[in-house]
C-alpha atoms as a PDB file:
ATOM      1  CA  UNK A   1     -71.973  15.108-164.042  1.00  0.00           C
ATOM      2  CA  UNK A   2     -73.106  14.201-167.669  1.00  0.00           C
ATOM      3  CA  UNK A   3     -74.399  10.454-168.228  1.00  0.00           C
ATOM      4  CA  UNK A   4     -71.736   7.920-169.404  1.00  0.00           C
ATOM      5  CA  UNK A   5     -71.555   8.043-173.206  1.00  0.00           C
ATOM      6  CA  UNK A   6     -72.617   5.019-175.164  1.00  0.00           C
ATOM      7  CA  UNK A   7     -72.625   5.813-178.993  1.00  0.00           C
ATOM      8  CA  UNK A   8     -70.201   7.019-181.703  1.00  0.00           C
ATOM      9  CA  UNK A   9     -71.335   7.820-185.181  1.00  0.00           C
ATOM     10  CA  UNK A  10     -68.501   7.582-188.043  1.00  0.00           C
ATOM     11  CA  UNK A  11     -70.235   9.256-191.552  1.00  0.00           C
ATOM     12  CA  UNK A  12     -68.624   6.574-194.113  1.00  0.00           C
ATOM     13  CA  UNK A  13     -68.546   6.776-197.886  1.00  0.00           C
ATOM     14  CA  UNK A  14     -65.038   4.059-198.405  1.00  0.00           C
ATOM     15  CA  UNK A  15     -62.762   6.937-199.172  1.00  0.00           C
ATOM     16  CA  UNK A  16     -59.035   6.391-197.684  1.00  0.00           C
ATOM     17  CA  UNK A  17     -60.030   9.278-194.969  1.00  0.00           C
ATOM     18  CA  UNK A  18     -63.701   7.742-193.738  1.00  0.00           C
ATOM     19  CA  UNK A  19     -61.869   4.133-193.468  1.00  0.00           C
ATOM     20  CA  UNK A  20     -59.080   5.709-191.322  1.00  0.00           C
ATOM     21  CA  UNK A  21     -61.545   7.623-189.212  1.00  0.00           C
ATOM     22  CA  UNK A  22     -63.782   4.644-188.799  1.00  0.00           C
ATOM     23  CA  UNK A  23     -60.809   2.721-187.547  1.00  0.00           C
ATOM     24  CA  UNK A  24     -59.902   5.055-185.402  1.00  0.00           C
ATOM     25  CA  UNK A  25     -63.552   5.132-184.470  1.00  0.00           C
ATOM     26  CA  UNK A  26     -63.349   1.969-183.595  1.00  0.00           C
ATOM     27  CA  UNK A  27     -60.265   1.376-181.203  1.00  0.00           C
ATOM     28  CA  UNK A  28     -61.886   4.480-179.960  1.00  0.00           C
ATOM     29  CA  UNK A  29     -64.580   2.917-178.671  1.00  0.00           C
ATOM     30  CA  UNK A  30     -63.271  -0.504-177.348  1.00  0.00           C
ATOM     31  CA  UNK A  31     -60.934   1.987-175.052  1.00  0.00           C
ATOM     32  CA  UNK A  32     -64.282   3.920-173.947  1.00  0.00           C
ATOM     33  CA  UNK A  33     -66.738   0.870-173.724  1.00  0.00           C
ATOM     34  CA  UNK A  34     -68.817   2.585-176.716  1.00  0.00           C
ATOM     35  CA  UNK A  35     -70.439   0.941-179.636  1.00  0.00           C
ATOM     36  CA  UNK A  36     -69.819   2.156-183.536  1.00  0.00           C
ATOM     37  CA  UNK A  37     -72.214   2.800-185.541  1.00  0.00           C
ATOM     38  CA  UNK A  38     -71.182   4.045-189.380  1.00  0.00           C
ATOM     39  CA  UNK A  39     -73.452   5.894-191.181  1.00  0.00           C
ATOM     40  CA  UNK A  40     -73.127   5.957-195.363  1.00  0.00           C
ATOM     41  CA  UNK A  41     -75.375   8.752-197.283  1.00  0.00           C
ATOM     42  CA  UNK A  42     -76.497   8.144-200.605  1.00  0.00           C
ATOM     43  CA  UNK A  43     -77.171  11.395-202.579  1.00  0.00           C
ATOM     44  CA  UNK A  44     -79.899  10.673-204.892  1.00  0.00           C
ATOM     45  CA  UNK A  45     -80.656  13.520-207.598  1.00  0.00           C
ATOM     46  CA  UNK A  46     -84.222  14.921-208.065  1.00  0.00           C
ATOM     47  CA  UNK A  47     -83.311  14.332-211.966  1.00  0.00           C
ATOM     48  CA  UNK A  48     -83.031  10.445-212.347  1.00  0.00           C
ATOM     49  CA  UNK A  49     -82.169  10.526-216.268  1.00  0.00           C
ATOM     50  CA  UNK A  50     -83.562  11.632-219.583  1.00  0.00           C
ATOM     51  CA  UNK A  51     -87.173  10.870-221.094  1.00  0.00           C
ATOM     52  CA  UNK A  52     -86.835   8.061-223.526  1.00  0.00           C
ATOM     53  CA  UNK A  53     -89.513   8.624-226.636  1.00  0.00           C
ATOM     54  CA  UNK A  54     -91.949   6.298-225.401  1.00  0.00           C
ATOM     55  CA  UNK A  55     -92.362   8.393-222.595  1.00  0.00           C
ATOM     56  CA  UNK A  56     -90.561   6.174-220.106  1.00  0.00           C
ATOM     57  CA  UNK A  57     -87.893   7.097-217.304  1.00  0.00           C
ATOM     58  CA  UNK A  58     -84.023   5.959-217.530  1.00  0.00           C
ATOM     59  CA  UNK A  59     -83.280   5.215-213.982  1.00  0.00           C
ATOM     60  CA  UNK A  60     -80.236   6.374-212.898  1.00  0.00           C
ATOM     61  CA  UNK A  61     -77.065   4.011-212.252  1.00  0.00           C
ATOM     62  CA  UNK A  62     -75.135   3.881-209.496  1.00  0.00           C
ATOM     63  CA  UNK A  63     -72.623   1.300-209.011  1.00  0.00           C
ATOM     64  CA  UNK A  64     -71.608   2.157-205.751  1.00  0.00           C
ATOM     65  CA  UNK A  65     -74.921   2.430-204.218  1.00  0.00           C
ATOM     66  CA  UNK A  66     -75.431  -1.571-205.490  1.00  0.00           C
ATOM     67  CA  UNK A  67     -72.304  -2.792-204.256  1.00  0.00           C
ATOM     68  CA  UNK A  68     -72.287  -0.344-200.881  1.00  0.00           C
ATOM     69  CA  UNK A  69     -74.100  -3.399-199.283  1.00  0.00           C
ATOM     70  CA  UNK A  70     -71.663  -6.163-199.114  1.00  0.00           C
ATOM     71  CA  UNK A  71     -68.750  -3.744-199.157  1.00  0.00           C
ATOM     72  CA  UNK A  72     -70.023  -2.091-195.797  1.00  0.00           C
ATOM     73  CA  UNK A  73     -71.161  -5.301-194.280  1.00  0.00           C
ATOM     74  CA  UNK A  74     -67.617  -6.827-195.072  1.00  0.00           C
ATOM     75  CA  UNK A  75     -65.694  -3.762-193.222  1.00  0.00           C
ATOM     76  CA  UNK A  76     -68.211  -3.195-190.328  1.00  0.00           C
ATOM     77  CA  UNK A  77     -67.903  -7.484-189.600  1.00  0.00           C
ATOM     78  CA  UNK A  78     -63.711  -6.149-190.139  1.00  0.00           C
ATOM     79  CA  UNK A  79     -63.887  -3.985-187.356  1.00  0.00           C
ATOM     80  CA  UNK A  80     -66.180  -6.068-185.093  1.00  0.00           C
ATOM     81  CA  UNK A  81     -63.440  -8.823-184.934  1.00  0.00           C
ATOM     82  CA  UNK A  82     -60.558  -6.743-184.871  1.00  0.00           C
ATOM     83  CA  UNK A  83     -61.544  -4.670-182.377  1.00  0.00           C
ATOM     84  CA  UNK A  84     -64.273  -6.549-180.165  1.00  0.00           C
ATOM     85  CA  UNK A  85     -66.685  -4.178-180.110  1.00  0.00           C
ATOM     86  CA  UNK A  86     -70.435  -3.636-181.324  1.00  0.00           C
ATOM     87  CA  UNK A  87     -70.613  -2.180-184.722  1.00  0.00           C
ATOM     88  CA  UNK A  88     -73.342  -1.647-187.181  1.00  0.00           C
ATOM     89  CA  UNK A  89     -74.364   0.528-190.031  1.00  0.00           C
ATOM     90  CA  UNK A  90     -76.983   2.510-191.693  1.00  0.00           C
ATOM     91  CA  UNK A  91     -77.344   3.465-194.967  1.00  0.00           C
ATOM     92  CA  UNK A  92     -79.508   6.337-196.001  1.00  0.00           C
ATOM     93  CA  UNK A  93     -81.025   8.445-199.508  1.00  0.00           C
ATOM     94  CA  UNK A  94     -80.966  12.197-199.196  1.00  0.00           C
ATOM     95  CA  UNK A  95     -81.265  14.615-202.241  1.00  0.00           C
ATOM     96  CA  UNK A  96     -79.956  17.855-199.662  1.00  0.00           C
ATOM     97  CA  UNK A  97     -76.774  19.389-199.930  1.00  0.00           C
ATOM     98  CA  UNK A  98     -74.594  16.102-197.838  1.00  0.00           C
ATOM     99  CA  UNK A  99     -73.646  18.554-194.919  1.00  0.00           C
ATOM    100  CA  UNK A 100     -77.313  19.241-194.627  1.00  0.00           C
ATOM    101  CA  UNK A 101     -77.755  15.421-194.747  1.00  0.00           C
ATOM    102  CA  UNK A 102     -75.571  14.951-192.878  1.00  0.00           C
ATOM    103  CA  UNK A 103     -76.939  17.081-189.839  1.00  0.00           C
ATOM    104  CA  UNK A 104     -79.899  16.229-190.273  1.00  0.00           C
ATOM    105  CA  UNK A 105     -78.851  12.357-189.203  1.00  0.00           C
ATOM    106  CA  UNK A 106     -77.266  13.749-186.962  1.00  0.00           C
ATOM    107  CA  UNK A 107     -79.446  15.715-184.962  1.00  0.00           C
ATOM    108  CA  UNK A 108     -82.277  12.883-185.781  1.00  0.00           C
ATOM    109  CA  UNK A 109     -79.466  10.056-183.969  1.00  0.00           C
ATOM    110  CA  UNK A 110     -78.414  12.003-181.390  1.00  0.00           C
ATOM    111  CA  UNK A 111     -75.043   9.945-180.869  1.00  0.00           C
ATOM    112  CA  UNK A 112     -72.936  11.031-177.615  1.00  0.00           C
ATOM    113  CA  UNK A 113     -70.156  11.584-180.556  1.00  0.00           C
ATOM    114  CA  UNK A 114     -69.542  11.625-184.043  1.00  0.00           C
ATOM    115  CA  UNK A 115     -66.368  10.850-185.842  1.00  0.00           C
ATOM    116  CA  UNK A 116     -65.616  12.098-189.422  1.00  0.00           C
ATOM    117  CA  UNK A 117     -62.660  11.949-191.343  1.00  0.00           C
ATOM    118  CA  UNK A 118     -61.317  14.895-192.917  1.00  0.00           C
ATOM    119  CA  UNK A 119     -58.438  15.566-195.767  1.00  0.00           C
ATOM    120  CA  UNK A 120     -57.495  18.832-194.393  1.00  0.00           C
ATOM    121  CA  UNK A 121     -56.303  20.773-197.573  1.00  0.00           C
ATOM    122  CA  UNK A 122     -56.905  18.711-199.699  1.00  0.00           C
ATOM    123  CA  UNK A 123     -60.607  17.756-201.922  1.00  0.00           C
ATOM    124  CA  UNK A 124     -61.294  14.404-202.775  1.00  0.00           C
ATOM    125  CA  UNK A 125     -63.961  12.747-201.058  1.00  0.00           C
ATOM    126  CA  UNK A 126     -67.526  14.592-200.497  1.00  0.00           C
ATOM    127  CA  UNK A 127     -67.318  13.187-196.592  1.00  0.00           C
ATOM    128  CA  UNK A 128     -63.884  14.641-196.008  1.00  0.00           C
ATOM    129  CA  UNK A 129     -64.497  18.166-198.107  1.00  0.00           C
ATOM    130  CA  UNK A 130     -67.849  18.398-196.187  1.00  0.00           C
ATOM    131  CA  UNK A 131     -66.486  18.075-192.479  1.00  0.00           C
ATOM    132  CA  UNK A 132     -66.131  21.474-191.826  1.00  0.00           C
ATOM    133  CA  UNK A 133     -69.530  22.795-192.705  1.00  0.00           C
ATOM    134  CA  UNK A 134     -71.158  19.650-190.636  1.00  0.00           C
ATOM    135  CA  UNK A 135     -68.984  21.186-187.812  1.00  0.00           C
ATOM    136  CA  UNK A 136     -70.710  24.105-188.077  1.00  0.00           C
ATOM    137  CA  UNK A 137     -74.392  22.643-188.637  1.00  0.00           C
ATOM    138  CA  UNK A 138     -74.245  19.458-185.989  1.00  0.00           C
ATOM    139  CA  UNK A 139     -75.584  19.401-182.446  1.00  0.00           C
ATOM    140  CA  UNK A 140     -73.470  17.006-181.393  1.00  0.00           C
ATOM    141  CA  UNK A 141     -69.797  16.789-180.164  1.00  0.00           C
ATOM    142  CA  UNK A 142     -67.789  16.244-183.675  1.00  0.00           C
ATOM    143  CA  UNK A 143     -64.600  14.677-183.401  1.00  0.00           C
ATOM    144  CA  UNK A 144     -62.485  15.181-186.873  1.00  0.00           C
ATOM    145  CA  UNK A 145     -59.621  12.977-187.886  1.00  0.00           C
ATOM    146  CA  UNK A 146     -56.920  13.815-190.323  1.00  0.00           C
ATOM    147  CA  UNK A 147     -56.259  10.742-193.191  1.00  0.00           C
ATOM    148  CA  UNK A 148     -53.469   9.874-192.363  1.00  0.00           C
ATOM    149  CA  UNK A 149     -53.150  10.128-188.334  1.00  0.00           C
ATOM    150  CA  UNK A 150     -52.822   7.020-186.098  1.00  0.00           C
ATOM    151  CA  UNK A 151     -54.260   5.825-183.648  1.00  0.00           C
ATOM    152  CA  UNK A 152     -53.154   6.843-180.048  1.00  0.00           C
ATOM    153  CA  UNK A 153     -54.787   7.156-176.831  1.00  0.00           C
ATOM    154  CA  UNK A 154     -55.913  10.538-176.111  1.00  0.00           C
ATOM    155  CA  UNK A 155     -53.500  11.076-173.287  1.00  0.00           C
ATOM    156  CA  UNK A 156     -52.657  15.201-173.647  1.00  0.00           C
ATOM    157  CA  UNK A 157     -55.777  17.498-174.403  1.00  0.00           C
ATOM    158  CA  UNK A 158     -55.525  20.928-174.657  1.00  0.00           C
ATOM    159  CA  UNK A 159     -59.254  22.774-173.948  1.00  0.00           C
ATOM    160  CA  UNK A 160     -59.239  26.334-176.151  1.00  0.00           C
ATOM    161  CA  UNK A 161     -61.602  29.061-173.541  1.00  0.00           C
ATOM    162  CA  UNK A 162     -62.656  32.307-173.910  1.00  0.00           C
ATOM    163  CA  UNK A 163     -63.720  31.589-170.482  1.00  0.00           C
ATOM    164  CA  UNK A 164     -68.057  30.311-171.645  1.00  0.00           C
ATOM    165  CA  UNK A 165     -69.953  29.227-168.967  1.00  0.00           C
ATOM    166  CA  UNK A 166     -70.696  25.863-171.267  1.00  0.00           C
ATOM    167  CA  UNK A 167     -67.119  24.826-170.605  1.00  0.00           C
ATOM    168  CA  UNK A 168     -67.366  23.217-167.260  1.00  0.00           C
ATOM    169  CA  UNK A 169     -70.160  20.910-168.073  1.00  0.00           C
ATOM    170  CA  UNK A 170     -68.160  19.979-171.440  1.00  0.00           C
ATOM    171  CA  UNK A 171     -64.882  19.478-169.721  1.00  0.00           C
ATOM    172  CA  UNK A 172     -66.716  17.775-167.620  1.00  0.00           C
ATOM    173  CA  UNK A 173     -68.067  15.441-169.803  1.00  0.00           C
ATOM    174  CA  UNK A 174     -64.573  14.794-171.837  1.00  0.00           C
ATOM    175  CA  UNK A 175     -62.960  13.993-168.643  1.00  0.00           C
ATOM    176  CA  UNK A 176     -65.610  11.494-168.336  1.00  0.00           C
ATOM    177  CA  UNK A 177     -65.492   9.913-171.291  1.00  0.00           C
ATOM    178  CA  UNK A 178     -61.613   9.718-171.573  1.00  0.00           C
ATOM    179  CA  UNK A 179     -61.219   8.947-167.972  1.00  0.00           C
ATOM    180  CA  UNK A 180     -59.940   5.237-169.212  1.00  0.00           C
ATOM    181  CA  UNK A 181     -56.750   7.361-170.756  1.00  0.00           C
ATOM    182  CA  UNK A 182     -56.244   9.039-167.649  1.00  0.00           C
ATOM    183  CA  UNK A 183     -55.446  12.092-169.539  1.00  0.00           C
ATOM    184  CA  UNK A 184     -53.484  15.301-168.864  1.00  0.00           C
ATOM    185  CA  UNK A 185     -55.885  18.323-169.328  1.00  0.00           C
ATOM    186  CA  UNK A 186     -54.690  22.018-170.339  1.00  0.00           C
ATOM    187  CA  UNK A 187     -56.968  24.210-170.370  1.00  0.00           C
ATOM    188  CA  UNK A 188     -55.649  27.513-172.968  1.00  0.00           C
ATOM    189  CA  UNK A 189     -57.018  30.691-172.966  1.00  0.00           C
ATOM    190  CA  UNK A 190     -55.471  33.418-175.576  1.00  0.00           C
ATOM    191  CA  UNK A 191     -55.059  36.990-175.393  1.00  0.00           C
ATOM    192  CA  UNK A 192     -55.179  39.524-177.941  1.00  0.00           C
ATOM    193  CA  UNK A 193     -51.842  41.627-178.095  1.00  0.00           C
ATOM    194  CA  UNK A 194     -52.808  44.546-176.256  1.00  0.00           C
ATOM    195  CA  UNK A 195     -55.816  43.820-174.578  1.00  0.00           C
ATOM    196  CA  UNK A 196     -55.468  44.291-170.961  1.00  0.00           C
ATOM    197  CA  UNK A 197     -54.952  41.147-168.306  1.00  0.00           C
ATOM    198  CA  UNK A 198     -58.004  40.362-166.989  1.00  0.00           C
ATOM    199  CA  UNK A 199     -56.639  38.296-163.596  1.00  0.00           C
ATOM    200  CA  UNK A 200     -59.799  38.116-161.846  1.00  0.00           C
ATOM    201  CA  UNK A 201     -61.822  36.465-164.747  1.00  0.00           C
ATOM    202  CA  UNK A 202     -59.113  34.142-165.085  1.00  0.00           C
ATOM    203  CA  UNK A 203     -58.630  33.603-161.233  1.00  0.00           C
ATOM    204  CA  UNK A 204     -62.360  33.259-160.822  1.00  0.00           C
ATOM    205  CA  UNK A 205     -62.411  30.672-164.098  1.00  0.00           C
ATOM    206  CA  UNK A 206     -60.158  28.379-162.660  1.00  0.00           C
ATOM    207  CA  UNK A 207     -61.438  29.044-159.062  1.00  0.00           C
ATOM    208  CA  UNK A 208     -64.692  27.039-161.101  1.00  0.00           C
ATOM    209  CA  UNK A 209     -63.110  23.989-162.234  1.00  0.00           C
ATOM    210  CA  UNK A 210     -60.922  23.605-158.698  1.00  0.00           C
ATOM    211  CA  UNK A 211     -64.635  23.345-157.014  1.00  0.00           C
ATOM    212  CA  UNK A 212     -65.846  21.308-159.937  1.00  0.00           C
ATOM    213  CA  UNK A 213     -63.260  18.666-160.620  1.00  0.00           C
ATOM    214  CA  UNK A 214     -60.605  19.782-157.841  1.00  0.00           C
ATOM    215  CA  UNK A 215     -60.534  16.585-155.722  1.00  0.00           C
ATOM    216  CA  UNK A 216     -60.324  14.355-158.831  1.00  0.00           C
ATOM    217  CA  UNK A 217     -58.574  15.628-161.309  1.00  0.00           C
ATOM    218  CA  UNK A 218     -55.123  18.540-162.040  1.00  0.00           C
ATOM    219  CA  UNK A 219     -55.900  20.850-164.677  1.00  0.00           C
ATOM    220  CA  UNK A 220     -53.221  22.806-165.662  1.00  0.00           C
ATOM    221  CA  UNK A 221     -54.511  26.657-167.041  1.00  0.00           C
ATOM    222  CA  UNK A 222     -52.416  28.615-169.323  1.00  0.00           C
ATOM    223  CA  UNK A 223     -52.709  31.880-171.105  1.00  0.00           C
ATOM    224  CA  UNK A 224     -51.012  33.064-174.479  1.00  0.00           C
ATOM    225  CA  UNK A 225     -50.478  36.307-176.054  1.00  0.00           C
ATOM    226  CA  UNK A 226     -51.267  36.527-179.534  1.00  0.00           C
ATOM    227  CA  UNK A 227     -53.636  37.308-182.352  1.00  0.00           C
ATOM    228  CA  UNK A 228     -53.121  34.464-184.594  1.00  0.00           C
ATOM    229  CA  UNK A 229     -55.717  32.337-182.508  1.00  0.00           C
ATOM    230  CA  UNK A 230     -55.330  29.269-184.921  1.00  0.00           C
ATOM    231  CA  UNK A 231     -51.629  29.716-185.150  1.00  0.00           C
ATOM    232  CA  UNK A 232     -51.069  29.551-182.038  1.00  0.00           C
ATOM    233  CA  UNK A 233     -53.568  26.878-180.669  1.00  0.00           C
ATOM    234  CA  UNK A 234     -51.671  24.871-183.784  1.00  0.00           C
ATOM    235  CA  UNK A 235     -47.915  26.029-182.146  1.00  0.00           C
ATOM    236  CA  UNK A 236     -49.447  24.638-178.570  1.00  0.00           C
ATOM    237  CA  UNK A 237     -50.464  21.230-179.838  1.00  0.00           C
ATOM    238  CA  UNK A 238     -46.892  20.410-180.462  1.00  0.00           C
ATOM    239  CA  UNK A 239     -46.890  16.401-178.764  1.00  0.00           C
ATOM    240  CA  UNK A 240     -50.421  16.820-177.782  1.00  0.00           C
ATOM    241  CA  UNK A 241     -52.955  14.250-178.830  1.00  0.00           C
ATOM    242  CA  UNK A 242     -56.398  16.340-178.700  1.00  0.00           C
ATOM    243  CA  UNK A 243     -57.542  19.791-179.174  1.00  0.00           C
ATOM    244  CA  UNK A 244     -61.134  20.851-178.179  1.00  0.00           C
ATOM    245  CA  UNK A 245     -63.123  23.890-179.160  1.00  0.00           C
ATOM    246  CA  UNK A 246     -66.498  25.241-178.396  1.00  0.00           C
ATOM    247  CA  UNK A 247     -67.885  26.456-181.632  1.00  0.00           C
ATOM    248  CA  UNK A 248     -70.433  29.084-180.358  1.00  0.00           C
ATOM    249  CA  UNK A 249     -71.295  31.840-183.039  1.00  0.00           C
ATOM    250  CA  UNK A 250     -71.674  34.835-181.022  1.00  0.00           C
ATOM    251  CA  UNK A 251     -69.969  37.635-178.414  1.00  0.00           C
ATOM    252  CA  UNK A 252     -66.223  36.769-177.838  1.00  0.00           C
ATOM    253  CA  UNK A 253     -66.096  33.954-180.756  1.00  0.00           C
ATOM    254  CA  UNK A 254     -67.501  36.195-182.891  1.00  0.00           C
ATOM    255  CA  UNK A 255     -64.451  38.420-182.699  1.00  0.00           C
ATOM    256  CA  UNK A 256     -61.783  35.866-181.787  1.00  0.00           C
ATOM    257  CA  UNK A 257     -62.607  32.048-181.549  1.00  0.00           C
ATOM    258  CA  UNK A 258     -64.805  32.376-184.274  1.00  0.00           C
ATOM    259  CA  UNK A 259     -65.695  29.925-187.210  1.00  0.00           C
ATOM    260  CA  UNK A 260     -62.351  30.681-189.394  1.00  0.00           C
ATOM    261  CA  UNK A 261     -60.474  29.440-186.254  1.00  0.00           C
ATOM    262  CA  UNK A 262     -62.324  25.637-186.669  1.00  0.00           C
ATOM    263  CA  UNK A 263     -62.160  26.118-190.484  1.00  0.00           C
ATOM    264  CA  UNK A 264     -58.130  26.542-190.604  1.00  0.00           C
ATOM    265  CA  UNK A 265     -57.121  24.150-187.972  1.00  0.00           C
ATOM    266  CA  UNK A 266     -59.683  21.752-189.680  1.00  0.00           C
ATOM    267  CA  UNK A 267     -56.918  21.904-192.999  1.00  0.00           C
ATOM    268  CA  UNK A 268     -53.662  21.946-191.038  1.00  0.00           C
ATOM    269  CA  UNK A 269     -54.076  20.080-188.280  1.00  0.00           C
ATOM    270  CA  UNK A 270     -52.076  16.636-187.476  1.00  0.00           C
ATOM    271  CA  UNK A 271     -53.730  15.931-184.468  1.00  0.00           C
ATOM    272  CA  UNK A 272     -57.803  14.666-183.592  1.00  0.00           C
ATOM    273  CA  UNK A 273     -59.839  18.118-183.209  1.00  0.00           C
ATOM    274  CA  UNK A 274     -63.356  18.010-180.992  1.00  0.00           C
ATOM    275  CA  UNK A 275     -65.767  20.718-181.782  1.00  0.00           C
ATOM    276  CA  UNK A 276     -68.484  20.873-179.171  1.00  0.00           C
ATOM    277  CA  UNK A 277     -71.502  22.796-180.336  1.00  0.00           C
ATOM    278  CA  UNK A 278     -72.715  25.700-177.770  1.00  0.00           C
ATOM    279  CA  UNK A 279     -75.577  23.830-175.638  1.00  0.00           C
ATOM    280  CA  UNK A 280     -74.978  20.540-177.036  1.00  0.00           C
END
């Protein structure tokens, strides 16, 4: 059984999407027993301004990056008091491309989860028009949260399979760490239209989790005909409060749960999607 998680990591840059998503973050993690920890990237630019005659350098201005101080410190002490829970941030220069950045905090963190806002359709903010590529980049379980969603516990999950051996120790660790929501599990697996029923790869699939997580918790298993894999993951999540994907980049999810999947449900979903990277 994986180890009790401990940290969530929300990317922040003040934008109406990273202040919902940290807030989230946040009741998140009182309900989990986790601590917060926000994360705010400053892009600096290898060109810092224009050579003056005297052979001097300009420096470059940024207002935000002078005031980010006491405007972060105001809204981590916010969600510290209004939540009860330990919160910090860090605040970082990077001249890569921000998912890059990004990653590269990440991976160089290691939180047990990060949480990152995203404006689905929409461009606005860099975090927020950036969250799909860090999907696709991090190492560690990425939880994306649409602007304007609420809060709510995460009650109903729905699991998307192609059947991956990585999917027992990850369900395994989400039951974990949502065990204080006591949540209803589904785990979906979708069919192409015409591809025949394989029953004993399903049979044996389940037969896994029953030995695995049997005696403590009901998983429900379904399978759907279709080959409009986002559409209908999107149809499923009707009154459901999470939807989790394994973004692996090769055999099966090549061809069907592949990285367009992530990238459209990413812009229309209404609902808290968790990517977990393969061997994260």
């Amino acid at each position: 059984m994986a180890t009790q998680l401990r940290r969530i990591l929300c990317p922040f840059d003040f934008s109406n999407a990273a202040v919902n998503a940290a807030t989230f973050a946040a009741q998140l993690a009182k309900d989990t027993d986790m601590e917060l920890l926000l994360l705010y990237i400053h892009q600096q630019v290898l060109w810092q301004g224009i050579a003056p005659m005297d052979g001097g350098v300009f420096t470059y201005h940024n207002e935000l990056a002078q005031e980010m101080p006491n405007r972060i410190e105001a809204f981590v002490e916010s969600l510290r008091e209004t939540h009860g829970i330990p919160c910090d941030y860090v605040a970082k220069r990077h001249v890569e491309q921000l998912s890059i950045a990004l990653a590269e905090e990440i991976q160089e963190g290691k939180p047990d989860l990060v949480v990152m806002g995203t404006s689905g359709a929409s461009y606005g903010s860099l975090f927020t028009t950036n969250t799909y590529q860090v999907a696709r980049k991090t190492s560690r379980p990425l939880l994306m949260i649409p602007k304007d969603l609420a809060y709510k516990p995460l009650q109903k999950i729905i699991y998307g399979t192609d059947y991956h051996s990585d999917n027992v120790s990850h369900i395994g660790e989400l039951l974990q760490w949502t065990a204080p929501y006591d949540p209803q599990l589904t785990v979906v697996h979708i069919r192409k239209e015409g591809q025949a029923t394989d029953g004993e790869s399903f049979a044996h699939f389940q037969e896994k989790f029953r030995n695995e997580y049997g005696t403590q918790h009901t998983i429900q298993y379904r399978c759907v005909v279709g080959n409009d894999v986002p559409g209908l993951l999107h149809e499923a999540m009707k009154d459901w409060d999470l939807l989790v994907l394994l973004a692996k980049q090769y055999g099966f999810f090549e061809n069907f749960f592949h990285r367009s999947t992530i990238r459209r449900l990413s812009s229309i979903a209404r609902y808290p999607l968790l990517i977990y990277p393969d061997k994260a």
